[in-house]
C-alpha atoms as a PDB file:
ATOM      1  CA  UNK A   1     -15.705   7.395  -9.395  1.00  0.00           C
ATOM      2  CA  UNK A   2     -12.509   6.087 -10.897  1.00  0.00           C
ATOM      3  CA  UNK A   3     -12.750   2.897 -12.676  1.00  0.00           C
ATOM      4  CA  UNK A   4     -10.144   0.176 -11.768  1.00  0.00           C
ATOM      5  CA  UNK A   5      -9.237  -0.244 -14.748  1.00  0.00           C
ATOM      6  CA  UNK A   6      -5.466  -1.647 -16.086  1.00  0.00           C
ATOM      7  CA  UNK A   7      -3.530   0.563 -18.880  1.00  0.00           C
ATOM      8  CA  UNK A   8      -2.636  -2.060 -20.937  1.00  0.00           C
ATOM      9  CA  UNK A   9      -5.294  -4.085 -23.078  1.00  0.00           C
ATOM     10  CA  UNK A  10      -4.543  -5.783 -26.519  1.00  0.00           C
ATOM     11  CA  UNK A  11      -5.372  -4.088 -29.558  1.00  0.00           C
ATOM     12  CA  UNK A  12      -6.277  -5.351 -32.737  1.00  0.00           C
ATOM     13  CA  UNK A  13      -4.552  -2.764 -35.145  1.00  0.00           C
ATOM     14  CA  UNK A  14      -7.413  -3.336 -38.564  1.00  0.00           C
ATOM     15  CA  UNK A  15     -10.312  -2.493 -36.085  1.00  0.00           C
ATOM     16  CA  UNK A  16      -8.411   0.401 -33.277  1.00  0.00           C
ATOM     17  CA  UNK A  17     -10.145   4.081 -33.846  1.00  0.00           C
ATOM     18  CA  UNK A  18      -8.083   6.635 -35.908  1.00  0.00           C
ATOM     19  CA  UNK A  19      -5.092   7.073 -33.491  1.00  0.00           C
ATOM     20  CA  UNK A  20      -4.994   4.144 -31.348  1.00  0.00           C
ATOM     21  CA  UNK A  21      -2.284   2.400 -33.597  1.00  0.00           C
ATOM     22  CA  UNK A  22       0.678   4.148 -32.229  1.00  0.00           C
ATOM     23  CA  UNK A  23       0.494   2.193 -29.325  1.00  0.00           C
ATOM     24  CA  UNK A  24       3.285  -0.338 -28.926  1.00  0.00           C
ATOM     25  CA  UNK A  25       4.512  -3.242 -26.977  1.00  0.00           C
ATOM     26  CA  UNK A  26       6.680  -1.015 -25.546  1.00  0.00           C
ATOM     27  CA  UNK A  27       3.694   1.047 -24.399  1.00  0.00           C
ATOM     28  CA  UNK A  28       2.082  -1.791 -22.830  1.00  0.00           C
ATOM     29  CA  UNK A  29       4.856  -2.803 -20.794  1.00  0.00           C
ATOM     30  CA  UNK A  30       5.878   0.477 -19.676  1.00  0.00           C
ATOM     31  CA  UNK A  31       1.749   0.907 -18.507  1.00  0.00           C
ATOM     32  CA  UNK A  32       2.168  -2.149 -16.752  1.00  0.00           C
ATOM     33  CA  UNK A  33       5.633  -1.332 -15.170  1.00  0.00           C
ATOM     34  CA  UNK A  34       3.526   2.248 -13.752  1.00  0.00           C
ATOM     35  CA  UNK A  35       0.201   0.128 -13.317  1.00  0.00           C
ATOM     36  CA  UNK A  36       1.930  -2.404 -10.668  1.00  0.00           C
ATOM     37  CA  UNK A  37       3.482   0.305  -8.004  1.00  0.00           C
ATOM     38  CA  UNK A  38       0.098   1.786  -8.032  1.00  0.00           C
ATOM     39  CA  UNK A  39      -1.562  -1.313  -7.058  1.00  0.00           C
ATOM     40  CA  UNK A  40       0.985  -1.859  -4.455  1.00  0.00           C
ATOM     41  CA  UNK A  41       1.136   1.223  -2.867  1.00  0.00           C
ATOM     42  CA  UNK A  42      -2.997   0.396  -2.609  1.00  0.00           C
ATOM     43  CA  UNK A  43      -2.719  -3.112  -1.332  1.00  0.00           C
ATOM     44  CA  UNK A  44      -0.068  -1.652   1.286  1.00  0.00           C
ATOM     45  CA  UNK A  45      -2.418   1.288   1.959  1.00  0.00           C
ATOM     46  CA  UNK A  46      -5.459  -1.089   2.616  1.00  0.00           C
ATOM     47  CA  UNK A  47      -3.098  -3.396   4.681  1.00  0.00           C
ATOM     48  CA  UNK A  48      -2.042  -0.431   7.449  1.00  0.00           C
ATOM     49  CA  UNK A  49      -5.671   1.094   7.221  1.00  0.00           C
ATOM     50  CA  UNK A  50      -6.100  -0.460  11.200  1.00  0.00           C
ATOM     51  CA  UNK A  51      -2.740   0.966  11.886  1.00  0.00           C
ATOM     52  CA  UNK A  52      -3.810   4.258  11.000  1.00  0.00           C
ATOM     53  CA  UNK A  53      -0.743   4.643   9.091  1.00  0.00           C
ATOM     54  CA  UNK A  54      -0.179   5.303   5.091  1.00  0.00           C
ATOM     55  CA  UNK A  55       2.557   3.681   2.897  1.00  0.00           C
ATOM     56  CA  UNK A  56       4.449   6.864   3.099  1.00  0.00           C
ATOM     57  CA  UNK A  57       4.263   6.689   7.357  1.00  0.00           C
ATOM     58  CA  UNK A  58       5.140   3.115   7.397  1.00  0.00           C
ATOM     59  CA  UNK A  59       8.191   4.045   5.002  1.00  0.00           C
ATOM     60  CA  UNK A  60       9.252   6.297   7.152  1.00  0.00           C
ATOM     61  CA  UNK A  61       9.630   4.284   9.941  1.00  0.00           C
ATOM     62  CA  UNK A  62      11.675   1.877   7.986  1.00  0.00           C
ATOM     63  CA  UNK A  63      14.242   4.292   7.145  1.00  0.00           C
ATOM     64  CA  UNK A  64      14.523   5.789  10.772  1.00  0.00           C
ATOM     65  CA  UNK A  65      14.934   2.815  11.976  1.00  0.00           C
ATOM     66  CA  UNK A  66      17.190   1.346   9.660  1.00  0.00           C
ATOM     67  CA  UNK A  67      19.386   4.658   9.915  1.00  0.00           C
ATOM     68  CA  UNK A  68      18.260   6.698  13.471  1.00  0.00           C
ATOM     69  CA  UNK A  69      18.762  10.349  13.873  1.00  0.00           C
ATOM     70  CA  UNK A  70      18.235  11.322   9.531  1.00  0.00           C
ATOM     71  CA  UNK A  71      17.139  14.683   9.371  1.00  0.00           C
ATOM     72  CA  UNK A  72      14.252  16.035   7.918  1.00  0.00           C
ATOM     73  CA  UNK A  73      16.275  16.645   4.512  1.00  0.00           C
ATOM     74  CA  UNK A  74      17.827  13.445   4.586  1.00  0.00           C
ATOM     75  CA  UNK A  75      14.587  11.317   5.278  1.00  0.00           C
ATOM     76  CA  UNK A  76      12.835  13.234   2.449  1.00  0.00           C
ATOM     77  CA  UNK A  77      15.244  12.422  -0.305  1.00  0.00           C
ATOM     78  CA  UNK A  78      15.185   8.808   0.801  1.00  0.00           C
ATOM     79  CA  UNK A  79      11.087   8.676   0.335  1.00  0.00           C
ATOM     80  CA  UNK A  80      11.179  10.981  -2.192  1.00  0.00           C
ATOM     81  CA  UNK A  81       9.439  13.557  -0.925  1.00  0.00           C
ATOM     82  CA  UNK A  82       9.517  17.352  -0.463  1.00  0.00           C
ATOM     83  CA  UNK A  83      10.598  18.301   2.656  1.00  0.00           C
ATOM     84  CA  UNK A  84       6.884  19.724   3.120  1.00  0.00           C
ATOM     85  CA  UNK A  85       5.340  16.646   2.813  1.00  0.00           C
ATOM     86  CA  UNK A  86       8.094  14.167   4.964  1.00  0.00           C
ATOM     87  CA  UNK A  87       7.094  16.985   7.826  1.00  0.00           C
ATOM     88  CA  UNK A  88       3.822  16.043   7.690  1.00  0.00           C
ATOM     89  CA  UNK A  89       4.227  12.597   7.447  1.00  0.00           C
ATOM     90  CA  UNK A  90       6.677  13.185  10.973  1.00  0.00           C
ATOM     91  CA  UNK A  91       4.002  15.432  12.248  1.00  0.00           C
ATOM     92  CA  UNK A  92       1.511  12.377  11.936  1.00  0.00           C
ATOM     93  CA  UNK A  93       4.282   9.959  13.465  1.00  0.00           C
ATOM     94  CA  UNK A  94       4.393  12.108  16.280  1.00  0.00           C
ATOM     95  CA  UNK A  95       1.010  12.375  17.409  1.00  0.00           C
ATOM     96  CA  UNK A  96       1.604   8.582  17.046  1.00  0.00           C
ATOM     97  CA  UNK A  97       3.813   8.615  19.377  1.00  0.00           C
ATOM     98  CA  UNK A  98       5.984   6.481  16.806  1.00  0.00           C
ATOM     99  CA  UNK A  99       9.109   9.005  16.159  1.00  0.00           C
ATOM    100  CA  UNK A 100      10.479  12.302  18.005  1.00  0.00           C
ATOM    101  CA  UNK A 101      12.530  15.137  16.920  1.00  0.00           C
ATOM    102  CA  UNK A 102      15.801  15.954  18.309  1.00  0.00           C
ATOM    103  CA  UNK A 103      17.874  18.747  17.588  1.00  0.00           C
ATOM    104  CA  UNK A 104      21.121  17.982  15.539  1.00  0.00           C
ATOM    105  CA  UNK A 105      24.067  18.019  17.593  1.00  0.00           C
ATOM    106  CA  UNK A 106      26.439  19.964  15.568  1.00  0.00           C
ATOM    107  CA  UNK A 107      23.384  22.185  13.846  1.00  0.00           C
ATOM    108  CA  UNK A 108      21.095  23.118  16.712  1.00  0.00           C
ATOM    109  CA  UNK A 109      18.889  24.430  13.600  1.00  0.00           C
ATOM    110  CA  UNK A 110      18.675  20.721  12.159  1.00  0.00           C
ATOM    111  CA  UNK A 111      16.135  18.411  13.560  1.00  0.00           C
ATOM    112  CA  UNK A 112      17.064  14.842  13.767  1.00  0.00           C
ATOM    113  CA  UNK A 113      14.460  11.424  13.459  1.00  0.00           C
ATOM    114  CA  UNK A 114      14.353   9.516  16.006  1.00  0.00           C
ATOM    115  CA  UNK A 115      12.357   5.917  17.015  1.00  0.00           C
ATOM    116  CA  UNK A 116      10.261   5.838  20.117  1.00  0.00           C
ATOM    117  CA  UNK A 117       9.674   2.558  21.964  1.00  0.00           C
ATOM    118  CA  UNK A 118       6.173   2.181  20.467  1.00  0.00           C
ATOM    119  CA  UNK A 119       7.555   2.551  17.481  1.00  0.00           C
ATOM    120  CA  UNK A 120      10.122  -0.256  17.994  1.00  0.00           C
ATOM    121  CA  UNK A 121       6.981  -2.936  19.076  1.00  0.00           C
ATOM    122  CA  UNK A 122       4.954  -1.949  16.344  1.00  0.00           C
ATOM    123  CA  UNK A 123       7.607  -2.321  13.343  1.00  0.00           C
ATOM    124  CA  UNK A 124       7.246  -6.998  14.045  1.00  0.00           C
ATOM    125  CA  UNK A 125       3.725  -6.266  13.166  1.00  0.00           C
ATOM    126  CA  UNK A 126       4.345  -4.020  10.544  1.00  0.00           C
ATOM    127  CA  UNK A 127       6.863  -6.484   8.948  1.00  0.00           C
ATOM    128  CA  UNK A 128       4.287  -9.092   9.358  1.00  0.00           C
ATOM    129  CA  UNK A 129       1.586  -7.369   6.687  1.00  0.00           C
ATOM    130  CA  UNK A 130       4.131  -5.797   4.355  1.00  0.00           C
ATOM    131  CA  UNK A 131       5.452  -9.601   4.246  1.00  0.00           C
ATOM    132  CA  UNK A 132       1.636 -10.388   3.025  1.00  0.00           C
ATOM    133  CA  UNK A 133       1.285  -7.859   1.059  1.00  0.00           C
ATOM    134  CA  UNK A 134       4.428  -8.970  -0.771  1.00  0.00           C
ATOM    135  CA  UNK A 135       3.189 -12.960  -0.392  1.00  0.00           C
ATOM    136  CA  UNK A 136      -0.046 -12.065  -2.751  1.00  0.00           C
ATOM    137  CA  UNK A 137       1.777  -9.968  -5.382  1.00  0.00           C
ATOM    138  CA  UNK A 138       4.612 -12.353  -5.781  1.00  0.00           C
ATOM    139  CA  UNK A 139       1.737 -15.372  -5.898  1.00  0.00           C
ATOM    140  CA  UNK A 140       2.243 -17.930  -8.428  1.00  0.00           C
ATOM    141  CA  UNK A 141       5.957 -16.911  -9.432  1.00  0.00           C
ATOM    142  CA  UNK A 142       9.208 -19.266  -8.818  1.00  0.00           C
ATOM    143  CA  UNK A 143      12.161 -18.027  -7.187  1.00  0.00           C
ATOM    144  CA  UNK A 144      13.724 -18.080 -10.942  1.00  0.00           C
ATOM    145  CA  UNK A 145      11.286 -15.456 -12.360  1.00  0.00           C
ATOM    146  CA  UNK A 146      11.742 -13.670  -9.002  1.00  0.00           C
ATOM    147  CA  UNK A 147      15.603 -13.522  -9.512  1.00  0.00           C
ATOM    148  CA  UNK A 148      15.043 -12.507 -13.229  1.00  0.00           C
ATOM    149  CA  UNK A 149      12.700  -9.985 -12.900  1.00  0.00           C
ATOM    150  CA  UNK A 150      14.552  -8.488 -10.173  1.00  0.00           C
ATOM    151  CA  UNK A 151      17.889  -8.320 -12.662  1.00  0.00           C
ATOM    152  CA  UNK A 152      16.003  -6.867 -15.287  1.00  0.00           C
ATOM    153  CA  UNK A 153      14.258  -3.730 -13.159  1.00  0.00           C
ATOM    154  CA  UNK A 154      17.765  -3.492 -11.988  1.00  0.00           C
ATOM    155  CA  UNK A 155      18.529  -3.451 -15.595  1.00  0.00           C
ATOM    156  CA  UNK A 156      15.852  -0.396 -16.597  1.00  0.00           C
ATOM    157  CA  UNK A 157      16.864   1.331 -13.422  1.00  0.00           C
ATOM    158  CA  UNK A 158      20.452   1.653 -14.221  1.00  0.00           C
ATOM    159  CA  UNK A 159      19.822   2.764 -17.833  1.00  0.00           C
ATOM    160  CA  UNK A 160      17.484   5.300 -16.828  1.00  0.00           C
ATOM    161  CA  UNK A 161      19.877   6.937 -14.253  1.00  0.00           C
ATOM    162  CA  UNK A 162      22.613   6.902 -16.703  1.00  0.00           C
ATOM    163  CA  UNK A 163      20.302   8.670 -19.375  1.00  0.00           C
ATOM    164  CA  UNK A 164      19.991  10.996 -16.523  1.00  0.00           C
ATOM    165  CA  UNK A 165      23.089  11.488 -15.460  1.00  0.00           C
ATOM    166  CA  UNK A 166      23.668  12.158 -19.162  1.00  0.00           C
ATOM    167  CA  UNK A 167      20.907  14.814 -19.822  1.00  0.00           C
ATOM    168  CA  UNK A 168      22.465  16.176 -16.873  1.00  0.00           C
ATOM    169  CA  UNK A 169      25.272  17.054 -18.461  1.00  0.00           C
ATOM    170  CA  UNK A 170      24.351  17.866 -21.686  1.00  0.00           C
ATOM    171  CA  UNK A 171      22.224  20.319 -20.201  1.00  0.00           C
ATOM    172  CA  UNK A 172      25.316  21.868 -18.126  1.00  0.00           C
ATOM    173  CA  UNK A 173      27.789  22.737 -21.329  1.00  0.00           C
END
């Protein structure tokens, strides 16, 4: 069984095995940046168990409704998925009885996402225990620190999608 435990831990450098030096503060903060979308996408899993419905699902939803009649393409770029696995996910939905497919109007060959009414009552609820979920991580830390933190991931996101955009280009000439 998989151990729960965190990536990060301090190391004393005169007493770490042959090897275990190279890791930096850098290291540490980057585990700790990939260690803390794990544990939410596990709190939000455990929070939607009696919905029967995974992070992914309950993402879903969010989109459609915030944008109704995405097709399957669209949808899985938002969630970052392969179009594979957001037809699952809208399979599951379905049989639900949360979302329906519609053919596109312009591209009878294009299905389109749309909200049913169950769908509609259930997202209140939903709201309600992501809202939770988001009370217990943010525990403990002031609006300030909010407002900071959520500069600085700006921050790392925009200089990772401009070293991106870069490589992209470099690797085009």
């Amino acid at each position: 069984m998989f151990i729960n435990m965190p990536m990060t831990k301090d190391i004393d450098q005169h007493k770490a095995p042959e090897g275990a030096s190279f890791l930096t503060e850098t290291d540490e903060l980057v585990f700790l940046l990939e260690e803390v979308p794990r544990r939410l996408r596990q709190a939000f899993d455990d929070a939607l168990k009696h919905f029967s419905l995974t992070r992914t699902q309950w993402r879903t939803l969010a989109y459609v409704f915030r944008t109704e009649g995405l097709t399957q393409t669209e949808l899985a770029h938002c969630v970052e998925l392969e179009r594979a696995s957001i037809g699952q996910a809208i399979d599951r939905l379905e049989e639900l009885n949360y979302v329906e497919r519609r053919k596109g109007d312009s591209d009878r060959r294009v299905w389109q996402i749309y909200l049913r009414p169950s769908a509609h009552q259930l997202l209140p609820e939903l709201r309600r225990e992501a809202d939770a979920v988001y009370e217990k991580m943010l525990n403990g830390i002031a609006k300030s620190e909010r407002a900071r933190l959520h500069k600085t991931l700006g921050d790392l996101s925009r200089n990772l999608a401009k070293s991106l955009v870069a490589r992209e280009i470099e690797a085009s000439n």
